[in-house]
N, C-alpha and C. Protein backbone atom coordinates (compact mmCIF):
# COMPACT_ATOMS: atom_id res chain seq x y z
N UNK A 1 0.85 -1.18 0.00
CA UNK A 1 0.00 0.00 0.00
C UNK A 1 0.89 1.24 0.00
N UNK A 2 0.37 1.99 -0.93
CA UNK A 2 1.23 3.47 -0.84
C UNK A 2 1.00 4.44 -0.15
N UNK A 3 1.78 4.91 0.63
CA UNK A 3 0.98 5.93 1.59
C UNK A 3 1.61 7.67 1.70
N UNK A 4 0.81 8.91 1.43
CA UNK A 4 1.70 9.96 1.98
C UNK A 4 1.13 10.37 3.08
N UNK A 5 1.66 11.37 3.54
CA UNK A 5 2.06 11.73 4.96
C UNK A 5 0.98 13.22 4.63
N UNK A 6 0.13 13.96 5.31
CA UNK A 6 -0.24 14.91 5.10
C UNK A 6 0.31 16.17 4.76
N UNK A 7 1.27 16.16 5.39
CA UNK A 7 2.32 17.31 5.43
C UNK A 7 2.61 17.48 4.18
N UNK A 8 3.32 16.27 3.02
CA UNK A 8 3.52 15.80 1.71
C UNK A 8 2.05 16.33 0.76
N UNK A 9 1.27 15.78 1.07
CA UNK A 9 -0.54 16.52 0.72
C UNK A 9 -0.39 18.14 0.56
N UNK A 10 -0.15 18.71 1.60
CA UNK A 10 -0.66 19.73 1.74
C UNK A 10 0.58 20.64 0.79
N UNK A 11 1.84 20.31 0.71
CA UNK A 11 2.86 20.99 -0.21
C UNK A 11 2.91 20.59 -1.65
N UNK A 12 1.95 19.83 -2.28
CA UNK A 12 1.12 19.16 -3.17
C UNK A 12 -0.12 19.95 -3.95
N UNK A 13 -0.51 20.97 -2.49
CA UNK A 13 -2.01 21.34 -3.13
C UNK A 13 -1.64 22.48 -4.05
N UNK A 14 -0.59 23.08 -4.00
CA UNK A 14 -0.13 23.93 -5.10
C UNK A 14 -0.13 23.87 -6.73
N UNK A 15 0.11 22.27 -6.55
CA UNK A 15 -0.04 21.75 -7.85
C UNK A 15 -1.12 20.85 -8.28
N UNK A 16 -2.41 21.14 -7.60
CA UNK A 16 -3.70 20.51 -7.72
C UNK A 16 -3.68 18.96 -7.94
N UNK A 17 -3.55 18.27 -7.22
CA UNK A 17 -3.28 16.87 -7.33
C UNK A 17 -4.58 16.43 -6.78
N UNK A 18 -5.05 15.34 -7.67
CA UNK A 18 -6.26 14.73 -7.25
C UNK A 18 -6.49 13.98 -6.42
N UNK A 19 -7.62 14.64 -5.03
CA UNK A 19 -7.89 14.16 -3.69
C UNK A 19 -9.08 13.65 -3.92
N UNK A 20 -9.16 12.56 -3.55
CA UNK A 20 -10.45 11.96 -3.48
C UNK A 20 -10.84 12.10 -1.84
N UNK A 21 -12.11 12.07 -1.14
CA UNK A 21 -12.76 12.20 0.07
C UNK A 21 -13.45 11.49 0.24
N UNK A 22 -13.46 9.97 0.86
CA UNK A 22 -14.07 8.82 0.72
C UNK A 22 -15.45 8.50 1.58
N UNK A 23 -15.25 9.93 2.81
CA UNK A 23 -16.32 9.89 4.24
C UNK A 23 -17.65 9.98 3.24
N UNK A 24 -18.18 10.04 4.49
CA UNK A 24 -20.00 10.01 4.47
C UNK A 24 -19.97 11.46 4.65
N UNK A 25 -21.30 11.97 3.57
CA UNK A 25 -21.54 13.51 3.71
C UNK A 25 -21.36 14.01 4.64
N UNK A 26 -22.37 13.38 5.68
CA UNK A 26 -22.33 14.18 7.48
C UNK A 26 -20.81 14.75 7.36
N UNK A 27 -20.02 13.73 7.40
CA UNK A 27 -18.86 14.04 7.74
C UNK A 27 -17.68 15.15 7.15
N UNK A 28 -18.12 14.81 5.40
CA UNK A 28 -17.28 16.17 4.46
C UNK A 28 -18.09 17.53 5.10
N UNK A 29 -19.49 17.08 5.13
CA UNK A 29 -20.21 18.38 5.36
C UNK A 29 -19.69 19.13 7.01
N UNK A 30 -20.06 18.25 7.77
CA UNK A 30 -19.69 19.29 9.13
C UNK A 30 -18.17 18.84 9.92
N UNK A 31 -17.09 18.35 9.02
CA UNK A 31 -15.73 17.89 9.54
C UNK A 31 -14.80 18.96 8.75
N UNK A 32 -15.13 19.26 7.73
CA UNK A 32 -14.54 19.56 6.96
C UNK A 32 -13.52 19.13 5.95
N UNK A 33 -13.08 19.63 4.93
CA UNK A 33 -12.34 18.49 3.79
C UNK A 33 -11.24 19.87 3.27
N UNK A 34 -10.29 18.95 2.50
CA UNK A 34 -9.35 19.23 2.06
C UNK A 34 -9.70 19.86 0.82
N UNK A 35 -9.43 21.67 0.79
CA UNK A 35 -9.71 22.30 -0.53
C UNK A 35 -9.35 21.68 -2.20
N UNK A 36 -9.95 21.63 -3.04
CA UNK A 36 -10.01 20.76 -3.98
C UNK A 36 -10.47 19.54 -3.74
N UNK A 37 -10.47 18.99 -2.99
CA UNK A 37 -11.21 17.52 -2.75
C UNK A 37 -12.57 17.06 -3.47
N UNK A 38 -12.15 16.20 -4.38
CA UNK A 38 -13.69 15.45 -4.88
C UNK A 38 -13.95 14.28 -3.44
N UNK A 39 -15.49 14.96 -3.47
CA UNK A 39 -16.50 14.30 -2.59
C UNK A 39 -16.81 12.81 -3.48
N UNK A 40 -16.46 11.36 -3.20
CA UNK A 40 -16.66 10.22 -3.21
C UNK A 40 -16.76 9.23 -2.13
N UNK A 41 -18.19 9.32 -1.48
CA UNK A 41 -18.38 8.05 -0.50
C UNK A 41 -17.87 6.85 -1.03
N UNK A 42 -16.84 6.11 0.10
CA UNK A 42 -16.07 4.59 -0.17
C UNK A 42 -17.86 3.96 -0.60
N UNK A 43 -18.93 3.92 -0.13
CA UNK A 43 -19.94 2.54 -0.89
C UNK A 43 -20.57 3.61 -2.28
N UNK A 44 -19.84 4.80 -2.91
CA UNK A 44 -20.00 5.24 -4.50
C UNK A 44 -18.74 4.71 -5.13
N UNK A 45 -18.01 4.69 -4.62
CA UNK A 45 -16.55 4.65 -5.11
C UNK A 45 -16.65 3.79 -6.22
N UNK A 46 -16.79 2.41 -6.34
CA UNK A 46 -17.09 1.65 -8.05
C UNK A 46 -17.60 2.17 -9.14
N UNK A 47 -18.99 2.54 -8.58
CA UNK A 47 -20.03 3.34 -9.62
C UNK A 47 -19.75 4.68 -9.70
N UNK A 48 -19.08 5.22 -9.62
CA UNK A 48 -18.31 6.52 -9.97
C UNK A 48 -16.39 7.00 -10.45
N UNK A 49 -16.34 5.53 -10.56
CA UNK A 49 -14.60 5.47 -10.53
C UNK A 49 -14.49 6.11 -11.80
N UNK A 50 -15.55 6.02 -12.78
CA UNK A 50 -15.15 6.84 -13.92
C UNK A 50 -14.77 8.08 -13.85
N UNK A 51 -15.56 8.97 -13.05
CA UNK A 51 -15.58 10.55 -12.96
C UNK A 51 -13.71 10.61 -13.05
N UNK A 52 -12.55 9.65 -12.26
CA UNK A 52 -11.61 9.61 -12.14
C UNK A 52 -10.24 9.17 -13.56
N UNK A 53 -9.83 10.64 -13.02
CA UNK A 53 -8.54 10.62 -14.27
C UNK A 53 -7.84 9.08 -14.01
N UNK A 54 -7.84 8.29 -14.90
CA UNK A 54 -7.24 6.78 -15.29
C UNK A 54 -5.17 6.63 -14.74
N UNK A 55 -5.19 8.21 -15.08
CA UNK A 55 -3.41 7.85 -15.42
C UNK A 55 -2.85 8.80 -14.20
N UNK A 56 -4.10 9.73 -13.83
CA UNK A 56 -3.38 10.42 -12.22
C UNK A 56 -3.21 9.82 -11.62
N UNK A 57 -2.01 10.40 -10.00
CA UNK A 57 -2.05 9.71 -9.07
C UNK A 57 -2.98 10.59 -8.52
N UNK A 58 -3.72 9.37 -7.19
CA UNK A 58 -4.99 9.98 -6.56
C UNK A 58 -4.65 9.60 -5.27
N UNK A 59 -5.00 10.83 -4.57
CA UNK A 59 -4.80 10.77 -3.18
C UNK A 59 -5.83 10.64 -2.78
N UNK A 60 -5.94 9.46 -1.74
CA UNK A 60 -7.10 8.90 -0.71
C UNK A 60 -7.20 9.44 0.41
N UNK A 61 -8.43 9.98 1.13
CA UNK A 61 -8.56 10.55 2.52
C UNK A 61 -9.85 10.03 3.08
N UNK A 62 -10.02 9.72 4.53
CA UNK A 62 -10.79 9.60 5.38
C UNK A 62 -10.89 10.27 6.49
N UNK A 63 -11.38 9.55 7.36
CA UNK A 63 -11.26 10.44 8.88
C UNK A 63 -9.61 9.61 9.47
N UNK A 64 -9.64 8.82 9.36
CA UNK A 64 -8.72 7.91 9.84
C UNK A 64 -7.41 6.70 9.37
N UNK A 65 -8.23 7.18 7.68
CA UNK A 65 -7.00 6.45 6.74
C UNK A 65 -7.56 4.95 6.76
N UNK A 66 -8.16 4.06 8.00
CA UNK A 66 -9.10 2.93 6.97
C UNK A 66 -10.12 2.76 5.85
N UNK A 67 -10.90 3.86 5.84
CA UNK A 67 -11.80 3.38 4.78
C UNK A 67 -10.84 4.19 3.37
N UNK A 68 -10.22 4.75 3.33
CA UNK A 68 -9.01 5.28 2.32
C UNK A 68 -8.29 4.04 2.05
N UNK A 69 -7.31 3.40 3.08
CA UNK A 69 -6.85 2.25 2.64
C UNK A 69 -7.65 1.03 1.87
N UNK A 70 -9.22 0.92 2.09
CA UNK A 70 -9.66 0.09 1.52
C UNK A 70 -10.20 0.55 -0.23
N UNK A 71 -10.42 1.91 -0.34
CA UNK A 71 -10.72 2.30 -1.46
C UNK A 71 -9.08 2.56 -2.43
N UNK A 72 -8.44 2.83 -1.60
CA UNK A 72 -6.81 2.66 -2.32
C UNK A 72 -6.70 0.75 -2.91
N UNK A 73 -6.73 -0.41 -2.14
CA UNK A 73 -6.99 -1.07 -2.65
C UNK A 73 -7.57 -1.55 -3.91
N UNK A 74 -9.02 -0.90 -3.52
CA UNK A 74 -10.11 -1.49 -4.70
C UNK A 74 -9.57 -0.75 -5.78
N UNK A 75 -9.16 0.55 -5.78
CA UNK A 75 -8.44 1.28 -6.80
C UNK A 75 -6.80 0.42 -7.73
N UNK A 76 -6.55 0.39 -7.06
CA UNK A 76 -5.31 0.08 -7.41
C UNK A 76 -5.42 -1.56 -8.41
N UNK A 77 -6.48 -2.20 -7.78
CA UNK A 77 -7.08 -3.16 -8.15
C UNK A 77 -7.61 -3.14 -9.05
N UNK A 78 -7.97 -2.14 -9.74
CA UNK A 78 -8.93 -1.67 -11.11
C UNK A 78 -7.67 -0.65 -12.04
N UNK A 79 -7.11 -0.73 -11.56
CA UNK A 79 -5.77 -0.23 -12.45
C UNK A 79 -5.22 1.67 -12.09
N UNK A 80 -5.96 2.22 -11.16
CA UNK A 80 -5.80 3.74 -11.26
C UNK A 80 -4.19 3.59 -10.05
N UNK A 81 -4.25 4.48 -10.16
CA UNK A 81 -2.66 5.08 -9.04
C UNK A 81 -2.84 5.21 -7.86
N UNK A 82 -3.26 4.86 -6.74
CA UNK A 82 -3.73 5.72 -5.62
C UNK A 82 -2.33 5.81 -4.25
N UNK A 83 -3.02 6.55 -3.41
CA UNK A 83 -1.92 6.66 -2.44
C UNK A 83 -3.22 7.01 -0.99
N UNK A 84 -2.54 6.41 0.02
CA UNK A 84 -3.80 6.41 0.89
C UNK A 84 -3.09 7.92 1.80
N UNK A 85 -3.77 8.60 2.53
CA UNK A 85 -3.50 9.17 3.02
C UNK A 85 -3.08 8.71 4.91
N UNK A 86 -1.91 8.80 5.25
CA UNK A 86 -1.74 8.37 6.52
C UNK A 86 -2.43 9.42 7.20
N UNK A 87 -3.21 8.17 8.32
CA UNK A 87 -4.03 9.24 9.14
C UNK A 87 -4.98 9.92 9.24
N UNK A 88 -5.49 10.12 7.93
CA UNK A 88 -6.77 10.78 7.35
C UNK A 88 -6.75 11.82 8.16
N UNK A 89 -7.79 12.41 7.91
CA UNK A 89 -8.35 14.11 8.76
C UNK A 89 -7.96 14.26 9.53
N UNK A 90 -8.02 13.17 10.49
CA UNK A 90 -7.72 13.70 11.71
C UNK A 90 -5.90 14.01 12.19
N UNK A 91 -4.98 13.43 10.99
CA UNK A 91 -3.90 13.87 11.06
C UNK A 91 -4.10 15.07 10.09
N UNK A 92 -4.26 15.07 8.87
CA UNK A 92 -4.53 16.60 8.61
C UNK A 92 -5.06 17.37 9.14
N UNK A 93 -6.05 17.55 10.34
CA UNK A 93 -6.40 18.75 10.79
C UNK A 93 -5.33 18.90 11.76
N UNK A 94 -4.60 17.64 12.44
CA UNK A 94 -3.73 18.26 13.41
C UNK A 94 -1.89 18.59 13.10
N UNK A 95 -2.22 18.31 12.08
CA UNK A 95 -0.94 18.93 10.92
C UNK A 95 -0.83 20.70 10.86
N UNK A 96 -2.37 20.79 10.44
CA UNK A 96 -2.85 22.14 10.11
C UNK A 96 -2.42 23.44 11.35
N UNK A 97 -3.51 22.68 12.70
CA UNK A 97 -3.13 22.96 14.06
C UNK A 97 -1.50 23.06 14.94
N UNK A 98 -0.95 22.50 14.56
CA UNK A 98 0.42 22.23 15.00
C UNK A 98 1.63 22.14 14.42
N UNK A 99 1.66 22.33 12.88
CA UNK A 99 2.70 22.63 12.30
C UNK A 99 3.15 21.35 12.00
N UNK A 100 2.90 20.01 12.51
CA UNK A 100 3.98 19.07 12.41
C UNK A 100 3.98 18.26 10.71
């Protein structure tokens, strides 16, 4: 499994790299998400894999980096690039918060 580090993400967003956001609405909606982020719930993720550039790499996010790791899987499995995000949100928001 491929994984970056948020910190790596966020010096990334300069150059618009495709984030996928795998949570449940509730969650993009009142957690907040990573600017540019396409909104894809992990149970849309099959039936929408088209909307997704074939030959980008795609960065995976959750709250926590499991349901990312499992859609990085199924991805990678169907031939696209992915990279899971370590930690999901909740290391990016405390990336954001704390500099680290």
């Amino acid at each position: 499994m491929k994984e970056i580090m948020p910190y790596e993400v966020e010096q990334l967003l300069r150059h618009k790299p495709v984030i996928v956001d795998v949570r449940e609405l509730s969650e993009w909606m009142t957690n907040g998400h990573i600017p540019g982020a396409i909104h894809i719930p992990l149970g849309q993720l099959e039936e929408r894999a088209a909307e997704l550039d074939p030959i980008a790499d795609i960065i995976v996010v959750c709250r926590s980096g499991n349901r990312s790791e499992a859609a990085c899987e199924w991805l990678q499995a169907s031939g696209y690039r992915s990279y899971n995000m370590k930690g999901g949100m909740s290391s990016w928001f405390w990336n954001k918060d704390y500099g680290q």
